[in-house]
Protein backbone atom coordinates (compact mmCIF):
# COMPACT_ATOMS: atom_id res chain seq x y z
CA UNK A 1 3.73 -18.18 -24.33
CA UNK A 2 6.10 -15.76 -25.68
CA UNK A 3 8.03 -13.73 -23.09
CA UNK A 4 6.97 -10.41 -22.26
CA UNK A 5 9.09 -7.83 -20.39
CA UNK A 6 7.75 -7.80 -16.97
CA UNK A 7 8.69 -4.40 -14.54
CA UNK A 8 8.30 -5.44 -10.59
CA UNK A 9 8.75 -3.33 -8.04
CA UNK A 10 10.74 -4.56 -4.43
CA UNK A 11 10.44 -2.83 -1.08
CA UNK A 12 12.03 -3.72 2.26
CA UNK A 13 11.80 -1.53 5.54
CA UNK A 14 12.16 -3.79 7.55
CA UNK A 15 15.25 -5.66 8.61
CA UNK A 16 18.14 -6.08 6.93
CA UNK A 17 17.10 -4.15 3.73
CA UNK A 18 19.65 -4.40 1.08
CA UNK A 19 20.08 -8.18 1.68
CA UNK A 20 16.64 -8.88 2.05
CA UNK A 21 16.46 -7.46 -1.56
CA UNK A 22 19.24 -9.21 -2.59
CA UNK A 23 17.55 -12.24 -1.43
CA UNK A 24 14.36 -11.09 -3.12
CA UNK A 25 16.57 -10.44 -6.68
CA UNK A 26 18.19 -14.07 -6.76
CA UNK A 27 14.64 -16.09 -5.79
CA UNK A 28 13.14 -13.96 -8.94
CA UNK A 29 16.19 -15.04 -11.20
CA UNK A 30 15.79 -18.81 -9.83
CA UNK A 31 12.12 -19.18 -9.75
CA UNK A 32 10.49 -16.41 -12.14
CA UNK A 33 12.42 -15.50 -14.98
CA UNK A 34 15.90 -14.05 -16.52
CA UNK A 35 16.42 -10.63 -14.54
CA UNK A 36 17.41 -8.69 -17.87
CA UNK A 37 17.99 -4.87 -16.30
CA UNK A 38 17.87 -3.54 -12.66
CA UNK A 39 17.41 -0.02 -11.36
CA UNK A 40 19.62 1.45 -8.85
CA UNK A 41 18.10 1.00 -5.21
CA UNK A 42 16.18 4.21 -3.49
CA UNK A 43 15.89 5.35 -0.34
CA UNK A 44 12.48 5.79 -0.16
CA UNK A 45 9.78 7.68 2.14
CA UNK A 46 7.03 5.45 3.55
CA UNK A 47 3.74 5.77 1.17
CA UNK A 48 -0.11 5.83 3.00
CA UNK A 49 0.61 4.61 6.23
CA UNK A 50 3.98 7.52 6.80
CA UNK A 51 4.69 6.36 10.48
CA UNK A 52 7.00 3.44 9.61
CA UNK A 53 10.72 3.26 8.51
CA UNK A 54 12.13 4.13 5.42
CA UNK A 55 11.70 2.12 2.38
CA UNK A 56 14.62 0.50 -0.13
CA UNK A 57 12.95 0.21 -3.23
CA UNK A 58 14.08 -1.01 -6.43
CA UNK A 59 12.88 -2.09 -9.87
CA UNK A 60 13.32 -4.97 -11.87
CA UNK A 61 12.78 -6.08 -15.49
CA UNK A 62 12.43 -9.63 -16.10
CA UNK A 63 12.01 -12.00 -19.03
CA UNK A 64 9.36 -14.80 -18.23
CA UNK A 65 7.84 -17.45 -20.41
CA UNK A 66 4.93 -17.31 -17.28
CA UNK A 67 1.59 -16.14 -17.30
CA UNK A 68 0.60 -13.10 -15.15
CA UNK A 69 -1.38 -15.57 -12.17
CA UNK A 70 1.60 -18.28 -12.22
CA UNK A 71 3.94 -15.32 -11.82
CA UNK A 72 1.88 -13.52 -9.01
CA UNK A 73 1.71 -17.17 -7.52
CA UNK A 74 5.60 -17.38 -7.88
CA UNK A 75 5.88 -13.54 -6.11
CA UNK A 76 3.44 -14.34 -3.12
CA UNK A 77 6.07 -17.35 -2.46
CA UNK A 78 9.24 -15.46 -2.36
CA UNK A 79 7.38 -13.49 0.05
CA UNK A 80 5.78 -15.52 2.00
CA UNK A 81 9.87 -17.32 1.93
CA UNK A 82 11.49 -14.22 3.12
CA UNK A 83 9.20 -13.23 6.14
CA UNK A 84 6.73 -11.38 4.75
CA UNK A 85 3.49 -11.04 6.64
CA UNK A 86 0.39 -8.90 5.66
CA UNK A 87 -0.84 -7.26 9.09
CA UNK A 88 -2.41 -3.87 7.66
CA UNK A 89 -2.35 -2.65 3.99
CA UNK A 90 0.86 -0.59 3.10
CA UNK A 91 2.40 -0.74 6.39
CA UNK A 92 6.17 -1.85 7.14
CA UNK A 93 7.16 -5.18 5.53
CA UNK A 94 10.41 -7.27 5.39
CA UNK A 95 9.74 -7.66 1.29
CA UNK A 96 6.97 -6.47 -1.06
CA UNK A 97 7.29 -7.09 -4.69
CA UNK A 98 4.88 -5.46 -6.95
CA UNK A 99 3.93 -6.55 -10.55
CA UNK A 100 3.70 -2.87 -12.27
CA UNK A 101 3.21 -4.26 -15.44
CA UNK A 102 3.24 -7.66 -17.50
CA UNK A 103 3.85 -6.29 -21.33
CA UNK A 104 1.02 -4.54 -22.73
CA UNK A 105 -1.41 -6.93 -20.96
CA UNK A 106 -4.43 -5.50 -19.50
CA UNK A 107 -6.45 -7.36 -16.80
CA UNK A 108 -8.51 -6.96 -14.16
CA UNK A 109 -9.03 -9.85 -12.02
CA UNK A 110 -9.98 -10.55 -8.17
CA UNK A 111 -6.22 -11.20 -7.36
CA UNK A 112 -4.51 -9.39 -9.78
CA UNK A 113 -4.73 -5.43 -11.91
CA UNK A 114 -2.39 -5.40 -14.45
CA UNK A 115 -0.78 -2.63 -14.97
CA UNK A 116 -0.79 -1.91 -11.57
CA UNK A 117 -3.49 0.76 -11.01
CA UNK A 118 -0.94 3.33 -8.72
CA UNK A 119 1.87 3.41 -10.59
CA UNK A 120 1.36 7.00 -11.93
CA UNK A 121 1.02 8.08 -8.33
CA UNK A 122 3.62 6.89 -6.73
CA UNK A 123 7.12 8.63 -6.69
CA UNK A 124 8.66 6.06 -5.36
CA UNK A 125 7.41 3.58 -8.38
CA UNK A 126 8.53 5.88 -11.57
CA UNK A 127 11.52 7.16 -10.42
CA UNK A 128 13.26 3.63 -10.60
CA UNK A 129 10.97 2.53 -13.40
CA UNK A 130 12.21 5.72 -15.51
CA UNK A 131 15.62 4.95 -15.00
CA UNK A 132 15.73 1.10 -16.30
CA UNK A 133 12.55 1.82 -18.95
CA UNK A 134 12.07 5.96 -19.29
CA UNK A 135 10.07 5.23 -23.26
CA UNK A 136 8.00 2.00 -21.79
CA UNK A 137 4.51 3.05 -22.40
CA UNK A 138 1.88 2.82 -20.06
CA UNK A 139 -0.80 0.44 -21.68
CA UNK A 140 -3.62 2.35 -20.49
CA UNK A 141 -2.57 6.29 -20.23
CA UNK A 142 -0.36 6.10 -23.20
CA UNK A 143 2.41 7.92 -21.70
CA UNK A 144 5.89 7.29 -21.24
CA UNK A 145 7.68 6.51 -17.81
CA UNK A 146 9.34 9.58 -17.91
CA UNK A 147 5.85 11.29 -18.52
CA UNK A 148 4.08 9.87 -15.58
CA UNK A 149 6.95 10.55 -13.12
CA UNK A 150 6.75 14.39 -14.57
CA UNK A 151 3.62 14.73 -14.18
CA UNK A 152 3.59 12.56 -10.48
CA UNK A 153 1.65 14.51 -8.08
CA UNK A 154 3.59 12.65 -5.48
CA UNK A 155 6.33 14.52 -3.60
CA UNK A 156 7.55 12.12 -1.25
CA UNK A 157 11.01 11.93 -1.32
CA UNK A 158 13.40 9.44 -3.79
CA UNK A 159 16.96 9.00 -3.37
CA UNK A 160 19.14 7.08 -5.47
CA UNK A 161 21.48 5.65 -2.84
CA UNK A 162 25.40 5.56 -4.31
């Protein structure tokens, strides 16, 4: 298969953040695919469940000769590797990496949505996304990343950490 360029999303609030998304960034490159651009990491409000540390987030585009499931397969992994343990849905987490989107592909499967069907609400999702791929267009809503994080009706706050 022809490599696509794949956007995923990492989040840490627990632990050791910036190392356990270092951790997370080298397991991709070893395991996943070539990382070809990387945001800058955000400081990030919690999102649903607001009662929980502050999130690190940061976005990633890779190259990958994978398909979508053997990715997702590969991601669950380098979770599963670094401590992560699902207890209730968007609460704190040592790691969480997100596939936002996989090319232009469009699925809709029982383990996997492709693009991921928040991204356009989630602050914490475009404003890293806009910085590393502002003119990647949504497959579905035809707009740009910079569009969707204009029009976000998400106010949590985003800060780009120096």
């Amino acid at each position: 298969m022809a490599t696509e360029p794949v956007f995923l999303l990492l989040g840490s609030n627990l632990g050791d953040r910036p190392q356990v998304l270092a951790a997370a960034r080298e397991a991709i490159a070893d395991l996943a695919g070539s990382i070809t651009s990387q945001s800058a990491i955000y400081e990030t409000e919690p999102w649903g469940i607001t009662y929980q540390p502050a999130f690190l987030n940061q976005v990633l585009e890779i190259s990958t000769s994978l398909l979508p499931e053997d990715l997702l397969r590969i991601i669950l992994n380098i979770e599963h590797d670094l401590g992560r343990v699902r207890y209730e849905r968007w609460g704190a987490r040592v790691i969480d990496i997100d596939m936002l989107y996989f090319g232009q592909v469009i699925m809709d499967s029982a383990r996997l949505t492709l693009p991921h069907p928040r991204i356009q609400d989630r602050r914490f999702v475009l404003a890293p996304l806009a910085e590393i791929a502002p003119d990647f267009l949504h497959p579905l809503l035809q707009k740009t990343s910079t569009q969707l994080l204009e029009q976000c009706p998400d106010t949590s706050a985003v800060s780009k950490i120096p």
